[in-house]
Each structure stands twice: as structure tokens, then as C-alpha cells.
Protein backbone atom coordinates (compact mmCIF):
# COMPACT_ATOMS: atom_id res chain seq x y z
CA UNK A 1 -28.70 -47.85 -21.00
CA UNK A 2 -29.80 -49.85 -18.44
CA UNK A 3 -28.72 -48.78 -14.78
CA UNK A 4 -25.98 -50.27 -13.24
CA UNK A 5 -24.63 -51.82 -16.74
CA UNK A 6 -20.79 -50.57 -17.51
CA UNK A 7 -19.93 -49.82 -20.96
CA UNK A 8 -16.69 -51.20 -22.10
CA UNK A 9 -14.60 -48.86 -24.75
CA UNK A 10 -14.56 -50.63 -28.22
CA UNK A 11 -12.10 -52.94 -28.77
CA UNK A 12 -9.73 -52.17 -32.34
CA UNK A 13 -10.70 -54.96 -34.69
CA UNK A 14 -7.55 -54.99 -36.99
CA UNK A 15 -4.13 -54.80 -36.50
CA UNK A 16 -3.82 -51.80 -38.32
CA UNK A 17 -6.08 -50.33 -35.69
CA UNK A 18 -4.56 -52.26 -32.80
CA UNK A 19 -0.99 -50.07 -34.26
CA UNK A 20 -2.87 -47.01 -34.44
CA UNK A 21 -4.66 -47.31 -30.98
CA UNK A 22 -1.33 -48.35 -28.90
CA UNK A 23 0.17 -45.31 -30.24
CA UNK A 24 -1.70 -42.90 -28.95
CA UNK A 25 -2.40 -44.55 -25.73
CA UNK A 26 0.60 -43.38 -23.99
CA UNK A 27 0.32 -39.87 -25.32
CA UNK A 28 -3.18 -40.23 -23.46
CA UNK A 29 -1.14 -41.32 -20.03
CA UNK A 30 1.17 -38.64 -20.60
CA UNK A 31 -0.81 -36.31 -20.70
CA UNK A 32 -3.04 -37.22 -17.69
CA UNK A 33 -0.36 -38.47 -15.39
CA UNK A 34 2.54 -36.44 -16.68
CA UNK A 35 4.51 -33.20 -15.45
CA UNK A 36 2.57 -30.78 -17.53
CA UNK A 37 -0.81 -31.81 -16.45
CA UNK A 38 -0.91 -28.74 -13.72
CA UNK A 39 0.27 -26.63 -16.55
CA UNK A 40 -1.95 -23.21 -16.20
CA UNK A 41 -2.87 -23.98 -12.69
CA UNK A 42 -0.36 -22.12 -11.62
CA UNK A 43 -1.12 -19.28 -13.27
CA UNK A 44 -4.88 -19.46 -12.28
CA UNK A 45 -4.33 -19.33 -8.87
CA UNK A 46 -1.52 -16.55 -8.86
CA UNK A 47 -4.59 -14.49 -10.95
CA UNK A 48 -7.13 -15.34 -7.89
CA UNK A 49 -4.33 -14.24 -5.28
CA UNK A 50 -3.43 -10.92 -7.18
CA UNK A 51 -6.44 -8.88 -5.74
CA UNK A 52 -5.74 -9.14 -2.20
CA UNK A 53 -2.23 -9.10 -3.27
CA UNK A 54 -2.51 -5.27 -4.49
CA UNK A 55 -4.97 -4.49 -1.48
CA UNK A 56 -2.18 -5.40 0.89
CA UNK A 57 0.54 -3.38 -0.78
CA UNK A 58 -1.61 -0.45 -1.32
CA UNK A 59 -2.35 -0.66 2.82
CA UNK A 60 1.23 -0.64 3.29
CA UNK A 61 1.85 2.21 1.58
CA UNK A 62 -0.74 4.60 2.28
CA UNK A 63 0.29 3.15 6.37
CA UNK A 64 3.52 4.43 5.39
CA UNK A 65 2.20 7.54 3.88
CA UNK A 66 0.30 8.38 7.21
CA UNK A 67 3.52 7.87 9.07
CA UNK A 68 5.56 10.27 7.09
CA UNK A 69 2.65 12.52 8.00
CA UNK A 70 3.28 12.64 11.14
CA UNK A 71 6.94 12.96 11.16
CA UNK A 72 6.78 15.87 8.58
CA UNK A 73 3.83 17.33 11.27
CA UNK A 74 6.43 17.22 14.10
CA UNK A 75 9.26 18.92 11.73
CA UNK A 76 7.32 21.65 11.56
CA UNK A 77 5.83 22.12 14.74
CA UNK A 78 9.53 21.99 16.17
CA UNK A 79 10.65 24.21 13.40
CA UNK A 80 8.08 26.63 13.46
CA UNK A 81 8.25 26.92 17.23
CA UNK A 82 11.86 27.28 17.50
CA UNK A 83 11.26 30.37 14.64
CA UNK A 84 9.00 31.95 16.93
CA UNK A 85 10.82 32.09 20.17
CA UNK A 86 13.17 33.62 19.12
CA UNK A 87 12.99 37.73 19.80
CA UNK A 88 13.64 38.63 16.46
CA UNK A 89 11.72 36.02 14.41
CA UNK A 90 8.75 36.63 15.88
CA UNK A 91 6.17 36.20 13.27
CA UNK A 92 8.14 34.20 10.81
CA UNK A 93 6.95 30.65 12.77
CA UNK A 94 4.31 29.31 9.81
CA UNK A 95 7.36 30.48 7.01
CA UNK A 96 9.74 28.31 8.48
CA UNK A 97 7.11 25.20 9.70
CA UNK A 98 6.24 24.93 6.06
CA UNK A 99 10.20 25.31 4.52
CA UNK A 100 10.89 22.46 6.96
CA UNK A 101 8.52 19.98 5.25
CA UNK A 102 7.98 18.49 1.97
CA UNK A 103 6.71 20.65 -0.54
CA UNK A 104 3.67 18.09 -1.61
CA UNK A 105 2.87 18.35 2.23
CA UNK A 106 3.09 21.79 3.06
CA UNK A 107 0.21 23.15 0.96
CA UNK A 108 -2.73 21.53 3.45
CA UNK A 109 -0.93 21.99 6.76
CA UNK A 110 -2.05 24.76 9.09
CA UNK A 111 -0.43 26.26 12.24
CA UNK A 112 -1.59 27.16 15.28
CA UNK A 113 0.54 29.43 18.01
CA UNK A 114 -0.27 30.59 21.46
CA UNK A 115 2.11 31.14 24.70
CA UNK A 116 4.02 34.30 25.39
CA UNK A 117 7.06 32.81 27.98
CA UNK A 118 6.73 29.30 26.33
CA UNK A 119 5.94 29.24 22.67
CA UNK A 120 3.73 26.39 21.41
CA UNK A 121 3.11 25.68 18.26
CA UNK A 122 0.98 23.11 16.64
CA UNK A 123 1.14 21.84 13.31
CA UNK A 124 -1.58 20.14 11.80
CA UNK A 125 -0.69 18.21 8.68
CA UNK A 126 -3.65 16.33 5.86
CA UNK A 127 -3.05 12.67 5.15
CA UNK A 128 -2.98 12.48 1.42
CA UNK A 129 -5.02 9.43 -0.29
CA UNK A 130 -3.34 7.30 -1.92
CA UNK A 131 -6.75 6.44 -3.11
CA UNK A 132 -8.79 9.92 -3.56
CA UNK A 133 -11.93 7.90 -2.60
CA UNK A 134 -10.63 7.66 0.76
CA UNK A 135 -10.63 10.99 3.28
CA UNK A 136 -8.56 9.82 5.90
CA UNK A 137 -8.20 13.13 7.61
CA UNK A 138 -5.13 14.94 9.40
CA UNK A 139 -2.43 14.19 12.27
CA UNK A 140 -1.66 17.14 14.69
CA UNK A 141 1.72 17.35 16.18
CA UNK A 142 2.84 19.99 19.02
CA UNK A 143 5.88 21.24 19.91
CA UNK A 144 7.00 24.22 22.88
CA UNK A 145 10.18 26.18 22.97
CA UNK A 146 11.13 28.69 25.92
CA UNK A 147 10.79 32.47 24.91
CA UNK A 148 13.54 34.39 24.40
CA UNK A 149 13.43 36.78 27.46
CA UNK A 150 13.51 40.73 26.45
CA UNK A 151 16.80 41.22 28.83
């Protein structure tokens, strides 16, 4: 073809074709100017959105997760210091630190006491993953309650 030339679409030649091509020229129309033509688009971009869809939610959760950590770290610091101030507890502090919390939590949380006229306690509580790739470490919470005095 020679540049710069337009080609013109064949022409029907008989009126049986001229019947035949005028009825599928609106279907043609219809389909390019009609309501369906974004049909699937839709769907394609919901599919491309998705990812960072589930990323988001995931972060939400596990932020969530993280703050229930911390909570659950101050239950038992509180618990497990109130336990050990008093006289005749003494010694029972971690027991009741880890009955306070959630059992899923209670396995990886340590204690730490020191203090003999104010007891303080400090619970340190692992994050759990939501994602086991992930190590996102442990929150520490402290807590002090007054001895009970030997009078």
C-alpha cells in the first residue's frame, strides 16, 4: 500500500448482502458503544488491587496482635506482682502472671522479680507471627505493688 492512501471497507454488491451487512452492523455498535463493553474490566482491576488488599489486612491484624501483646504483658505483670506481695504468696508470682493471660500467650512469656518493700515484677511477653517468616520480637511490661509488711 502506498503511504498515506486510506483503504475504504468493501462495499456489499447485492441486496442480499446489503440485508445481511445492515444486520449485523448494529450488533457491531452495540457491542463497541454499549453497556457491556467494560464487561471483565471490573474484575481485572479488583484482581490487580487484591494483593495490596491482603497485605493491608494482614498489617492490621498482626498490629492488632502486637497490641493484645502488650495488654496480656501488663495482666500479668500486675497479676504476678500483686501474687507476690502478698506475705503468704510469696513465690507463687510467675503461677498467677501466666493464669492471668491467654493460654496461646503464656507459653513464651518470662518473669522477672526483684524488690523486697516494693515488689516489681516484669513480664516479658513474645509477639507471635502471624506470618512465621517474620520475628518480630517481645514487649516488656512492669508493674510494682507495696510489700506486705511482716507486722
Amino acid at each position: 500500500m502506498p503511504a498515506g492512501k486510506r483503504v475504504e471497507p468493501r462495499k456489499p454488491r447485492t441486496s442480499r448482502q446489503l440485508r445481511k451487512h445492515q444486520q449485523y452492523v448494529p450488533l457491531l455498535r452495540q457491542r463497541v458503544t454499549g453497556p457491556d463493553r467494560d464487561q471483565g474490566v471490573t474484575a481485572l482491576e479488583f484482581a490487580g488491587f487484591l494483593p495490596i488488599l491482603l497485605v493491608v489486612a494482614v498489617a492490621v491484624i498482626q498490629l492488632g496482635i502486637v497490641g493484645y501483646a502488650a495488654q496480656q504483658a501488663s495482666t500479668a505483670a500486675r497479676a504476678a506482682a500483686r501474687t507476690e506481695s502478698q506475705k503468704e504468696f510469696r513465690g507463687q508470682g510467675e503461677a498467677a502472671g501466666r493464669a492471668a493471660i491467654s493460654g496461646w500467650l503464656a507459653d513464651g512469656t518470662t518473669f522477672a522479680q526483684q524488690g523486697e518493700d516494693i515488689v516489681t515484677v516484669t513480664a516479658t511477653v513474645q509477639i507471635p507471627a502471624l506470618i512465621p517468616i517474620f520475628d518480630l520480637g517481645s514487649v516488656s511490661r512492669p508493674a510494682s505493688m507495696p510489700a506486705d509488711s511482716d507486722r
